[in-house]
N, C-alpha and C. Protein backbone atom coordinates (compact mmCIF):
# COMPACT_ATOMS: atom_id res chain seq x y z
N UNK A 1 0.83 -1.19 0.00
CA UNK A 1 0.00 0.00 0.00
C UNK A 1 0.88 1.25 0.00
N UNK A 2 0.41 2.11 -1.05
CA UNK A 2 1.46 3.70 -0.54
C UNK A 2 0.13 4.73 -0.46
N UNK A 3 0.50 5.57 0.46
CA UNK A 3 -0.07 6.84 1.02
C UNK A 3 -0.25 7.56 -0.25
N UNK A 4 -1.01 8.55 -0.05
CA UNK A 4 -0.96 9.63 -1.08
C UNK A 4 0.42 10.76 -0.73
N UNK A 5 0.35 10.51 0.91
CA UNK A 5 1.68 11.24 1.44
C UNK A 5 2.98 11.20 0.79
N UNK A 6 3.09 10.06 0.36
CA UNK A 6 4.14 9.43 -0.40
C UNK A 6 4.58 9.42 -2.09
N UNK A 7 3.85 10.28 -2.65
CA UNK A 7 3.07 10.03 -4.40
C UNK A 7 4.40 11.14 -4.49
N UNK A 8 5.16 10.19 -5.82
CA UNK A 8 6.19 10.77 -6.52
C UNK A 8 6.01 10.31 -8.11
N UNK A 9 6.79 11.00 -8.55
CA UNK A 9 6.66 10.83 -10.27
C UNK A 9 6.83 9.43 -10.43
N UNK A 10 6.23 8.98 -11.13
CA UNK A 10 6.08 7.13 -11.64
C UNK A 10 5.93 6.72 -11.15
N UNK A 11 5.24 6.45 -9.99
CA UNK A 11 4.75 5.38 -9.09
C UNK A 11 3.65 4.77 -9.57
N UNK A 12 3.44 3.91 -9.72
CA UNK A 12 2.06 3.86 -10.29
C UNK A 12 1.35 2.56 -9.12
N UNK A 13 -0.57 2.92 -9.16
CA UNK A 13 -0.77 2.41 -8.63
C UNK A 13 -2.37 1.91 -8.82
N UNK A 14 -3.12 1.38 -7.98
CA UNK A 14 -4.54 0.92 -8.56
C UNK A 14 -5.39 1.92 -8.36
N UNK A 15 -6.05 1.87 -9.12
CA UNK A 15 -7.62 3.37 -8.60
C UNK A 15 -9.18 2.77 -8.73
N UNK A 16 -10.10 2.52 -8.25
CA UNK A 16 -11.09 2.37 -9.46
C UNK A 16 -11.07 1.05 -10.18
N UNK A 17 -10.03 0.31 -9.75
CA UNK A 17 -10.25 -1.15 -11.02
C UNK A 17 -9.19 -0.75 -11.88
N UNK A 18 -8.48 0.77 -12.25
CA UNK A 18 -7.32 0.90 -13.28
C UNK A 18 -6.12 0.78 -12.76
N UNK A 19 -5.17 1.35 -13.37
CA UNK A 19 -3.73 1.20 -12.84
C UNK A 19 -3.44 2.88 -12.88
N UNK A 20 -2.82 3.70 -12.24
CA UNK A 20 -2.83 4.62 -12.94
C UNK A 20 -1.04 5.15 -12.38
N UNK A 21 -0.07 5.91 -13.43
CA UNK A 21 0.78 5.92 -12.88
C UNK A 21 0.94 7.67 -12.93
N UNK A 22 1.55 8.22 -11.78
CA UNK A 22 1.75 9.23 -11.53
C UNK A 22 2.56 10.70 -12.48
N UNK A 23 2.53 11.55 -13.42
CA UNK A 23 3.31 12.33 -13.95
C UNK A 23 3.51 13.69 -13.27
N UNK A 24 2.40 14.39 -12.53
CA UNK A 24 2.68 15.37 -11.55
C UNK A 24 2.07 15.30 -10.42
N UNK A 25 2.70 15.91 -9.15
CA UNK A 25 1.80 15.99 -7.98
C UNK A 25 2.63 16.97 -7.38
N UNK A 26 1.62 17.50 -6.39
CA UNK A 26 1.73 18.67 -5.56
C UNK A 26 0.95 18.29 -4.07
N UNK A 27 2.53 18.92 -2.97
CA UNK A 27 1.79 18.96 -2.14
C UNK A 27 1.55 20.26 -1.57
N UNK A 28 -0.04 20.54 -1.33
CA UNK A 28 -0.57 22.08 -0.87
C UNK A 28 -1.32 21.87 0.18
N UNK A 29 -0.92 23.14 1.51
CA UNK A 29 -1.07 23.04 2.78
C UNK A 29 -1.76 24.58 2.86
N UNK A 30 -2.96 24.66 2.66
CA UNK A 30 -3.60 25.88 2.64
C UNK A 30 -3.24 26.30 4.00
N UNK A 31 -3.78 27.85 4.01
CA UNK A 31 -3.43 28.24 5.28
C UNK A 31 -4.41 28.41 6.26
N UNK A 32 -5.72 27.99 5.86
CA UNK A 32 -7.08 27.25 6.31
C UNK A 32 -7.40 25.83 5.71
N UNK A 33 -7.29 25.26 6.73
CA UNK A 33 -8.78 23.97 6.32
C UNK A 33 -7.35 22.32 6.22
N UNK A 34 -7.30 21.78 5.98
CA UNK A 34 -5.93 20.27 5.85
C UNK A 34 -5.95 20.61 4.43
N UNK A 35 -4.57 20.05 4.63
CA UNK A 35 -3.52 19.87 3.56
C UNK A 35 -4.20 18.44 2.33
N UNK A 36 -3.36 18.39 1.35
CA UNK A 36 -4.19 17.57 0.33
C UNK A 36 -3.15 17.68 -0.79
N UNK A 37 -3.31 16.73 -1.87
CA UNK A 37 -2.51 16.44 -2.76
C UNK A 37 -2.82 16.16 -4.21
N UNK A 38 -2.44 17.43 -4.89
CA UNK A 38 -3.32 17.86 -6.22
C UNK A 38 -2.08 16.67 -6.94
N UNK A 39 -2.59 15.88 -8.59
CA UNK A 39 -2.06 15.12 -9.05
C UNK A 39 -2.89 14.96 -10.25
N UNK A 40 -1.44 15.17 -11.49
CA UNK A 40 -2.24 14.45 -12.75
C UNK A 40 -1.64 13.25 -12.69
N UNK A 41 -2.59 12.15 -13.41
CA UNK A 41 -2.80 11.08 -13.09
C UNK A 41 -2.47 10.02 -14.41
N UNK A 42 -2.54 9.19 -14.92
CA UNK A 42 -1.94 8.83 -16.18
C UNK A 42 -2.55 7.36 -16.08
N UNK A 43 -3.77 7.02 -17.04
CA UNK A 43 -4.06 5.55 -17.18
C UNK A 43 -3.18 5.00 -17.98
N UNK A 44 -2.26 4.16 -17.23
CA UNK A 44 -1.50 3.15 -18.48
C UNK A 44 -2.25 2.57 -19.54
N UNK A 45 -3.88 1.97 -19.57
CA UNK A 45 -4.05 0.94 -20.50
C UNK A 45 -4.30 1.80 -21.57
N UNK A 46 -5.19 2.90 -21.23
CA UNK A 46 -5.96 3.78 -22.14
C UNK A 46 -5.02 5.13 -22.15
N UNK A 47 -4.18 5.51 -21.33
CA UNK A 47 -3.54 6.67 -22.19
C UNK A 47 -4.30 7.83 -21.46
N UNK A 48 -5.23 8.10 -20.83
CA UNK A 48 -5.84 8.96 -20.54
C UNK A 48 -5.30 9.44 -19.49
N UNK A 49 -5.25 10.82 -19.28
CA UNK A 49 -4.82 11.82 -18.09
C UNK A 49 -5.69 12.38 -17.39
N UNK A 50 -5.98 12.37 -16.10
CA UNK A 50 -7.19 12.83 -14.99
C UNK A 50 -5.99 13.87 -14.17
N UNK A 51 -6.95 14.71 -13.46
CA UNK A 51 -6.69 15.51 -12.67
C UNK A 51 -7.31 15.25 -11.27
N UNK A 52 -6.67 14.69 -9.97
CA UNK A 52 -7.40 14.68 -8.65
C UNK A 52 -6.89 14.97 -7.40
N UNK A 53 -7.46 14.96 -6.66
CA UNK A 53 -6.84 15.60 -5.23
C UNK A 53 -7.07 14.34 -4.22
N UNK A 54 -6.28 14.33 -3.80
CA UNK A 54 -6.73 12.60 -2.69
C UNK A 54 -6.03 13.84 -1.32
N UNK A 55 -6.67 13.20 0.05
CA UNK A 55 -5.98 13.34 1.36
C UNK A 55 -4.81 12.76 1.60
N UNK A 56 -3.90 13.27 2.61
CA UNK A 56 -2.45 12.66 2.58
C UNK A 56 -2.29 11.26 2.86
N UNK A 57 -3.44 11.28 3.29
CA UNK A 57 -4.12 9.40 4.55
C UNK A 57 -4.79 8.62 3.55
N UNK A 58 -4.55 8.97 2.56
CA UNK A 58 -5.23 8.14 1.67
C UNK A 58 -4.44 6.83 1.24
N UNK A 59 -5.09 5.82 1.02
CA UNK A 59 -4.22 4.26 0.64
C UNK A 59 -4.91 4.04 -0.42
N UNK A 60 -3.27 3.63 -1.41
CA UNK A 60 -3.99 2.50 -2.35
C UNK A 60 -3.07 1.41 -2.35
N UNK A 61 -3.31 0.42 -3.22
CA UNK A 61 -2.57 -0.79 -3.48
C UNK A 61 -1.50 -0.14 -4.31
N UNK A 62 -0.39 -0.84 -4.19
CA UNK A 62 0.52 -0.15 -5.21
C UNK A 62 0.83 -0.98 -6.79
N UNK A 63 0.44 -0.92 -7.96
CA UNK A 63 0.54 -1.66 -8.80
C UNK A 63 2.13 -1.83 -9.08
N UNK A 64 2.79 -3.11 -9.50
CA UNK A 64 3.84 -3.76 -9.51
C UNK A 64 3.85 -4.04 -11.46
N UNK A 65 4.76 -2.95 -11.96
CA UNK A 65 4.92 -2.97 -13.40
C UNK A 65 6.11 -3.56 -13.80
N UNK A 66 6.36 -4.63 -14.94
CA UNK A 66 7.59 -5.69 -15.12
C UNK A 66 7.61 -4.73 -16.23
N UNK A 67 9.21 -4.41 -16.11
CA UNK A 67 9.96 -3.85 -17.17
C UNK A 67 11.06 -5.08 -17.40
N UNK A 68 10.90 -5.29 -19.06
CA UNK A 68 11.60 -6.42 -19.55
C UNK A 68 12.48 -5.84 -20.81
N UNK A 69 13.71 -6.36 -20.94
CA UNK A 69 14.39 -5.58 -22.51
C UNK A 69 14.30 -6.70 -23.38
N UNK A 70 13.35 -6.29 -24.26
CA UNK A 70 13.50 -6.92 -25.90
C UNK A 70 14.00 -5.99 -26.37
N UNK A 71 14.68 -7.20 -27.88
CA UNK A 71 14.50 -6.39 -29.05
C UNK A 71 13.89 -6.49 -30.18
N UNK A 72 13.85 -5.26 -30.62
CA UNK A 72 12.76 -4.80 -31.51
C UNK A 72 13.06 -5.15 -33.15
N UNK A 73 12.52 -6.29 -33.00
CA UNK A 73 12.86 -6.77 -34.90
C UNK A 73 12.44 -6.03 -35.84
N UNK A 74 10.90 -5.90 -35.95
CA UNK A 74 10.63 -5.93 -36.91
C UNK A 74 9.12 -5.18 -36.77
N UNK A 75 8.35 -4.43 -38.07
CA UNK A 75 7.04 -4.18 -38.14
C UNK A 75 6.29 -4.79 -39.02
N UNK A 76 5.27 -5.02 -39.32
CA UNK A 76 4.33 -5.40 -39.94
C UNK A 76 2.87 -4.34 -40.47
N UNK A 77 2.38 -5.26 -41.16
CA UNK A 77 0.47 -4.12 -40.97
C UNK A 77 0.00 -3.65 -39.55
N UNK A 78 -0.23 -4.94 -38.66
CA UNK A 78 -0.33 -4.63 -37.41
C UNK A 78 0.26 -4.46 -36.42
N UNK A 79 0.75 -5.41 -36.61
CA UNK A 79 1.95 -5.84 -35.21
C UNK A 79 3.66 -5.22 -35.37
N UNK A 80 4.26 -4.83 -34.17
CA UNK A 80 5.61 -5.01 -34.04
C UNK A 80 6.00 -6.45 -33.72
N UNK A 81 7.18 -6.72 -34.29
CA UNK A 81 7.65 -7.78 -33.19
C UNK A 81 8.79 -6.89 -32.49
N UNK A 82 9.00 -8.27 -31.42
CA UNK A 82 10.41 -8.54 -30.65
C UNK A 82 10.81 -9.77 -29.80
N UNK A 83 11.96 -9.20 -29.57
CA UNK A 83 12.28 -10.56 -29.29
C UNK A 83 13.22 -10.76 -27.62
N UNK A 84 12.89 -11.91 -26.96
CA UNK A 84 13.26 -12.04 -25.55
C UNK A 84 14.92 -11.92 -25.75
N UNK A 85 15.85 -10.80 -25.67
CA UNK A 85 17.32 -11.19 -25.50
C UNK A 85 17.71 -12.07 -24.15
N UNK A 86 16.81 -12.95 -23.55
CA UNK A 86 17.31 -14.08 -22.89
C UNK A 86 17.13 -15.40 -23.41
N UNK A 87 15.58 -15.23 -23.61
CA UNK A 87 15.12 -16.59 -24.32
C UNK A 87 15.16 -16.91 -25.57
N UNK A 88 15.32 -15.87 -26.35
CA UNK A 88 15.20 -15.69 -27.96
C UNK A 88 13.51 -15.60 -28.57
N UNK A 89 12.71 -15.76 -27.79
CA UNK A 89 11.60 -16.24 -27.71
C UNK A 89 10.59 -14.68 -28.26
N UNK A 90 9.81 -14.67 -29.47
CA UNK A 90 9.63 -13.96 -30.39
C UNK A 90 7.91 -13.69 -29.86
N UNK A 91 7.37 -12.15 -29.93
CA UNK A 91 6.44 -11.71 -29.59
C UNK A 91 5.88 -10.58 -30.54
N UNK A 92 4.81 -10.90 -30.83
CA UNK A 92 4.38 -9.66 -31.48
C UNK A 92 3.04 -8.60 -30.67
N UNK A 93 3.19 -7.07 -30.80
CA UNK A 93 2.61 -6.57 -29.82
C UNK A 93 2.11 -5.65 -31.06
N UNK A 94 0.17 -5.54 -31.10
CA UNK A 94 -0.53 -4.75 -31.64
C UNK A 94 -0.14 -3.16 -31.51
N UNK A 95 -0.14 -2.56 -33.00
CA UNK A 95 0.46 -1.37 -33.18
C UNK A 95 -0.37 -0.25 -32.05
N UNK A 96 -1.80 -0.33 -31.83
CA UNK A 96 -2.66 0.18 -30.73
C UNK A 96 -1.89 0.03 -29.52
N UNK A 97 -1.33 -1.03 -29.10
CA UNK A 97 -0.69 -0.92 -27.36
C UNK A 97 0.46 -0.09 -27.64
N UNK A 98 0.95 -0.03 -28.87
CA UNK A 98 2.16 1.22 -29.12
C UNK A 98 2.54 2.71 -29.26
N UNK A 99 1.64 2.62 -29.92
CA UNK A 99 1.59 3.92 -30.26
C UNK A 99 2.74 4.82 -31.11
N UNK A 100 3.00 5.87 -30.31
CA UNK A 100 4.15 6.35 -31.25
C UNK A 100 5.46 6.56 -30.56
N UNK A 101 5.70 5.10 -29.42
CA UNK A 101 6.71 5.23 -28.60
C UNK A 101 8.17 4.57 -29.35
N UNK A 102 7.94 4.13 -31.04
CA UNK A 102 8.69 3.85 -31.38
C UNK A 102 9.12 4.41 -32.37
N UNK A 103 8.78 6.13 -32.81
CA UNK A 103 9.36 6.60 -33.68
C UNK A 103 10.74 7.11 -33.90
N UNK A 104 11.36 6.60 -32.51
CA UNK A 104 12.71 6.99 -32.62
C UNK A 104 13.53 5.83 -32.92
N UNK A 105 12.92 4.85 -32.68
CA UNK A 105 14.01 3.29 -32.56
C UNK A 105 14.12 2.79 -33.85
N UNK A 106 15.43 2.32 -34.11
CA UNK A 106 15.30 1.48 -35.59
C UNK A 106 15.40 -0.16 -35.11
N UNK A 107 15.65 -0.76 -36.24
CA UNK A 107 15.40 -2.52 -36.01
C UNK A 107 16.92 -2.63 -35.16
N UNK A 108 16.54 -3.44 -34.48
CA UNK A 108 17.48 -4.50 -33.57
C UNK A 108 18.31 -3.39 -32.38
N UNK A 109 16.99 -2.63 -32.20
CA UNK A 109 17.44 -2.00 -30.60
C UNK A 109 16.52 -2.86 -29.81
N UNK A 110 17.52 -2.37 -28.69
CA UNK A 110 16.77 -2.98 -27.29
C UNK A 110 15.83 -1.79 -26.45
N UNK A 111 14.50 -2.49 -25.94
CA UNK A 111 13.59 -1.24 -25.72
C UNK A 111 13.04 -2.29 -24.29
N UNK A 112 12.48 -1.22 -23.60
CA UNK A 112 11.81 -1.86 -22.49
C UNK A 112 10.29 -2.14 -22.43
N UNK A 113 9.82 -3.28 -22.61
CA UNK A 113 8.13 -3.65 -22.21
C UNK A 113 7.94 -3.72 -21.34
N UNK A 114 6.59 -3.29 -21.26
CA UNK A 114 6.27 -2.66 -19.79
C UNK A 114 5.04 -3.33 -19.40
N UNK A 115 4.38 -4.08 -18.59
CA UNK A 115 3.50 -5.18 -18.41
C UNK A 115 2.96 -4.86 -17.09
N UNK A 116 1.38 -5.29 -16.73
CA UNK A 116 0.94 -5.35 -15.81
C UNK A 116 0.41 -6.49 -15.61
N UNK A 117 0.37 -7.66 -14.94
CA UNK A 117 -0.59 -8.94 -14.35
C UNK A 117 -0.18 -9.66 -15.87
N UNK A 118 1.01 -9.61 -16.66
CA UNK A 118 0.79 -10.15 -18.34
C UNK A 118 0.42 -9.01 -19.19
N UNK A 119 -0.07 -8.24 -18.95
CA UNK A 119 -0.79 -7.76 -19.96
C UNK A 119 0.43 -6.19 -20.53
N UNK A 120 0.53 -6.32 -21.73
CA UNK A 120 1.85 -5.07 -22.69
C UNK A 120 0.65 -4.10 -22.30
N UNK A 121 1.11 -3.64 -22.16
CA UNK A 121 0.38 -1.94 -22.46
C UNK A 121 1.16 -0.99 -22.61
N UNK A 122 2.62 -0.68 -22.82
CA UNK A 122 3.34 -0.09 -23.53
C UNK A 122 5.17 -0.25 -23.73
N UNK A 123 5.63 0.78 -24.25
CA UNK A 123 6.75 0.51 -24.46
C UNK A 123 7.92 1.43 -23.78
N UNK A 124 9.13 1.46 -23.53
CA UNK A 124 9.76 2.96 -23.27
C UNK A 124 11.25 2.37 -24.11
N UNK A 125 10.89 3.26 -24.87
CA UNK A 125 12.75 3.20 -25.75
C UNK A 125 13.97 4.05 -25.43
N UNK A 126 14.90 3.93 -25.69
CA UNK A 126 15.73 4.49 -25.01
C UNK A 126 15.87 5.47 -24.57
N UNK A 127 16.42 6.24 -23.24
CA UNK A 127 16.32 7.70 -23.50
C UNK A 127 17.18 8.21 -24.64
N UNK A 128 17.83 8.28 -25.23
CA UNK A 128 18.63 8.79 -26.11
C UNK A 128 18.85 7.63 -27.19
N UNK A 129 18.95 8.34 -28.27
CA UNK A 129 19.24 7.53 -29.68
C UNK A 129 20.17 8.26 -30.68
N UNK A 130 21.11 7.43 -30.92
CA UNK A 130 21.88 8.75 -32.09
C UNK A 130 21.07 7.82 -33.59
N UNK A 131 20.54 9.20 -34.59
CA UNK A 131 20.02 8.51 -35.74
C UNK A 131 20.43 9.29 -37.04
N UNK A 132 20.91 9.04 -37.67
CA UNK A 132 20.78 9.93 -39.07
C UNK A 132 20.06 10.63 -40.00
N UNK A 133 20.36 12.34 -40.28
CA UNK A 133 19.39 12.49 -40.68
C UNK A 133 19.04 12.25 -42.03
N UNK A 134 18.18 12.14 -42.95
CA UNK A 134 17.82 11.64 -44.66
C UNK A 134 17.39 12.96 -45.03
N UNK A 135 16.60 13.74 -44.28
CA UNK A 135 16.12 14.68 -45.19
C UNK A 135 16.08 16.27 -44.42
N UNK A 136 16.77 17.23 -44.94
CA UNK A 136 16.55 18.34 -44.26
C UNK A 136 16.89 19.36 -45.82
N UNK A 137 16.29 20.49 -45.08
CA UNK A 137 16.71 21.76 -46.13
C UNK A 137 18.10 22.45 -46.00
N UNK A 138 18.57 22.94 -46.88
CA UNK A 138 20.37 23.23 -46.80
C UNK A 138 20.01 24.92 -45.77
N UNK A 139 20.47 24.87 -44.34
CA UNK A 139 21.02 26.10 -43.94
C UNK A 139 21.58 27.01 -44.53
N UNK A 140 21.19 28.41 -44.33
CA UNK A 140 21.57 29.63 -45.13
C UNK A 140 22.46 30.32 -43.76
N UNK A 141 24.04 30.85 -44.83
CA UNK A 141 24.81 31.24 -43.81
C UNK A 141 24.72 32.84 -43.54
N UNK A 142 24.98 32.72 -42.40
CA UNK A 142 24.28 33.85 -41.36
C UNK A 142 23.65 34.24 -40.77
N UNK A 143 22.41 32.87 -40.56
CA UNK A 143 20.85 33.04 -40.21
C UNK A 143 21.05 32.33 -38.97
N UNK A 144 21.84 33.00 -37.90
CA UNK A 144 22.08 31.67 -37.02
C UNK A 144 21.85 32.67 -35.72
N UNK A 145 21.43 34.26 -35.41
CA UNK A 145 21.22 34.85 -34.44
C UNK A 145 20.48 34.78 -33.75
N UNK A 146 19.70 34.35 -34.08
CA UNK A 146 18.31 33.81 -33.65
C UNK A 146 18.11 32.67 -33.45
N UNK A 147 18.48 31.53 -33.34
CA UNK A 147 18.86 30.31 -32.99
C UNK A 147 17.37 29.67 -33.62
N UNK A 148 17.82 29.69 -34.60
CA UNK A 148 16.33 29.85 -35.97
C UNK A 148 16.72 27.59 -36.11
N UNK A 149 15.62 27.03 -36.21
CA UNK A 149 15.27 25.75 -36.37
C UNK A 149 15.07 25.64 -37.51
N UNK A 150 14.58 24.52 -38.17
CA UNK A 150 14.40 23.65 -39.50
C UNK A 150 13.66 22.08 -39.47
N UNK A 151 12.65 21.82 -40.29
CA UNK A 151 12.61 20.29 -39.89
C UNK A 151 13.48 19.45 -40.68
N UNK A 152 13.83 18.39 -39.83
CA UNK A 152 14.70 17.22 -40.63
C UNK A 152 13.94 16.01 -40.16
N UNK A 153 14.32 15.09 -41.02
CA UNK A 153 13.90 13.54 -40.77
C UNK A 153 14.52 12.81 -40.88
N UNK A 154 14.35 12.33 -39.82
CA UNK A 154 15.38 10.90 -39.63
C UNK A 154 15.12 9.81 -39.98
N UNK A 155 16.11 8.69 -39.78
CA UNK A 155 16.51 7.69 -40.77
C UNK A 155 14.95 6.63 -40.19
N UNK A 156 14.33 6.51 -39.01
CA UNK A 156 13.26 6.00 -38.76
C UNK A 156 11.84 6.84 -39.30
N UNK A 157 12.17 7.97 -40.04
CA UNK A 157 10.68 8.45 -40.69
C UNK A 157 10.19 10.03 -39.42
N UNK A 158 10.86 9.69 -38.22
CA UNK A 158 9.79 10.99 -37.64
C UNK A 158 10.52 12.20 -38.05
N UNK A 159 10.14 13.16 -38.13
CA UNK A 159 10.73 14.65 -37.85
C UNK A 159 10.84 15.29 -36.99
N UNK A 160 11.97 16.42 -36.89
CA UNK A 160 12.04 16.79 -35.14
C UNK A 160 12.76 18.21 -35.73
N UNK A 161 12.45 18.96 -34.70
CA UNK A 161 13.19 20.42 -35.47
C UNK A 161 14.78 20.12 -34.80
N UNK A 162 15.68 20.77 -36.20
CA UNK A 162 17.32 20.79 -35.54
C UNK A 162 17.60 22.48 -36.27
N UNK A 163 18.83 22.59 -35.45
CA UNK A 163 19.65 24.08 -36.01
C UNK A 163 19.78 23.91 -37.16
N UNK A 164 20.10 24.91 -38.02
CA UNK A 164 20.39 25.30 -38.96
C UNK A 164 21.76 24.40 -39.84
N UNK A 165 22.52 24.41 -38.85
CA UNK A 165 23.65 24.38 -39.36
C UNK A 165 23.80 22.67 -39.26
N UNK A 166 22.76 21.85 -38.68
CA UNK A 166 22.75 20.67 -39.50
C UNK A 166 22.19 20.05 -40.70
N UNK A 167 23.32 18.97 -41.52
CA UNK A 167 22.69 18.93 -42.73
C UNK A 167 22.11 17.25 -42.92
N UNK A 168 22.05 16.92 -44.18
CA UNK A 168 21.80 15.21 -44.52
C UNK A 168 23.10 14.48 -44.13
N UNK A 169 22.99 13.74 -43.60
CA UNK A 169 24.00 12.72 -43.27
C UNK A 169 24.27 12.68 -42.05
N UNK A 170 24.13 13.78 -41.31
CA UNK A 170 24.72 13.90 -40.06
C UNK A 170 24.02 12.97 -39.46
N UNK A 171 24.86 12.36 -38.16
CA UNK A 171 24.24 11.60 -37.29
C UNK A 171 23.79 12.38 -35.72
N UNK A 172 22.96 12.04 -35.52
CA UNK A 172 22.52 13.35 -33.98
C UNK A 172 22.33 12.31 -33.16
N UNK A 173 22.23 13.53 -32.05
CA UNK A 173 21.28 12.41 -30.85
C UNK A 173 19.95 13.05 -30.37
N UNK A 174 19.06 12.05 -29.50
CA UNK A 174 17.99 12.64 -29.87
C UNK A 174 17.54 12.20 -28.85
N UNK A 175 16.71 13.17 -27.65
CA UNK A 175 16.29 12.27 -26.55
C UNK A 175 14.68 12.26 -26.71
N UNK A 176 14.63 11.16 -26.53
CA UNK A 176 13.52 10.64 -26.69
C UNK A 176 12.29 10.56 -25.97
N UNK A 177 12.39 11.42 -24.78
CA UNK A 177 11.13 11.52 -23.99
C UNK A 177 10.42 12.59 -24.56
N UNK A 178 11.36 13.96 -24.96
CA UNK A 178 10.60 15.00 -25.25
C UNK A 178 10.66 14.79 -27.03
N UNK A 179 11.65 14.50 -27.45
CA UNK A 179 11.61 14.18 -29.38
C UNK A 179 12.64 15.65 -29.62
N UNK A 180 13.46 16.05 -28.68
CA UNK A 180 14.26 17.37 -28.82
C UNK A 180 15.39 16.95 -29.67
N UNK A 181 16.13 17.44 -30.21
CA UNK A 181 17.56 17.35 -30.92
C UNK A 181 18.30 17.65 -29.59
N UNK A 182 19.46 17.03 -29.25
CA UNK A 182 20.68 17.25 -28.50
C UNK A 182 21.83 17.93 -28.89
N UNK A 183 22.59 17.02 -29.43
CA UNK A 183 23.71 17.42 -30.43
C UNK A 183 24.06 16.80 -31.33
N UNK A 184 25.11 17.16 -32.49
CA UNK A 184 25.22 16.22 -32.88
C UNK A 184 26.43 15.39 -32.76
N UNK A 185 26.55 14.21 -32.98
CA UNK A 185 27.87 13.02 -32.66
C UNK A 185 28.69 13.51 -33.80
């Protein structure tokens, strides 16, 4: 069981019959009336974000999420695969439980599945990826005072804004929680 006293980023836990894992919370101690704990809230299965306030005395069960590293073979119409780097043992996971947590990864990285009671409900890929870029527009010299952006696309298909002064070929890095450009390698 954890308190609401206790609610930090990613914890995740049961609500209602869901799982829900934590992305912000606040604790506020008015200067009338008890203290309480504002929190957006994050359904793993469905993706959905709530806003609620629980008491500090509040209990829930704490949900227990298996993070496992496959890697990531291959796509299809529907499905990704991957594959157990212990067992070798090959899985395919509907493009719906994915979403677009794999627009940074190319084939034969290792990514983490993320499971509740068995059940995938999503993915987390690396924080950082260095990828190459395929397609950008040629930087114009002198336009750099303004720390002026551009889109490029990388060698997995997404786009992400970079400086100016990168071109095709370059290899970057790219962190992957927010989809920002870093630097480049």
């Amino acid at each position: 069981m954890i308190t609401a006293g206790d609610f930090r980023n990613g914890v995740t836990f049961e609500l209602d019959g869901n799982i829900f894992q934590i992305v912000e919370f606040q604790h506020v101690k008015p200067g009338k009336g008890a203290a309480f704990v504002r929190t957006k809230l994050k359904n793993i299965v469905t993706g959905a974000t709530v806003e609620r306030t629980f008491n500090p005395t509040d209990k829930m069960p704490k949900a227990h999420i298996e993070r496992k590293d496959m890697q990531y073979l291959y796509s299809d119409d529907d499905f990704y695969h991957f594959m157990d780097v212990e067992t070798f043992e090959q899985m395919p996971i509907g493009k719906a439980n994915v979403g677009d947590a794999l627009k940074f990864v190319k084939e034969n990285e290792v990514v983490k599945i993320l499971s509740h009671k068995g059940n995938v409900f999503g993915i987390e890929p690396p924080t950082f990826v260095e990828l190459k870029i395929t397609e950008t527009d040629p930087g114009f010299k002198g336009d750099t005072a303004t720390g002026a952006t551009k889109p490029a696309t990388v060698e997995t298909g997404a786009v992400i804004k970079v400086p100016l002064f990168v071109d095709n070929g370059d290899v970057i890095r790219i962190d992957t929680r927010t989809g920002e450009y870093m630097e480049r390698v």
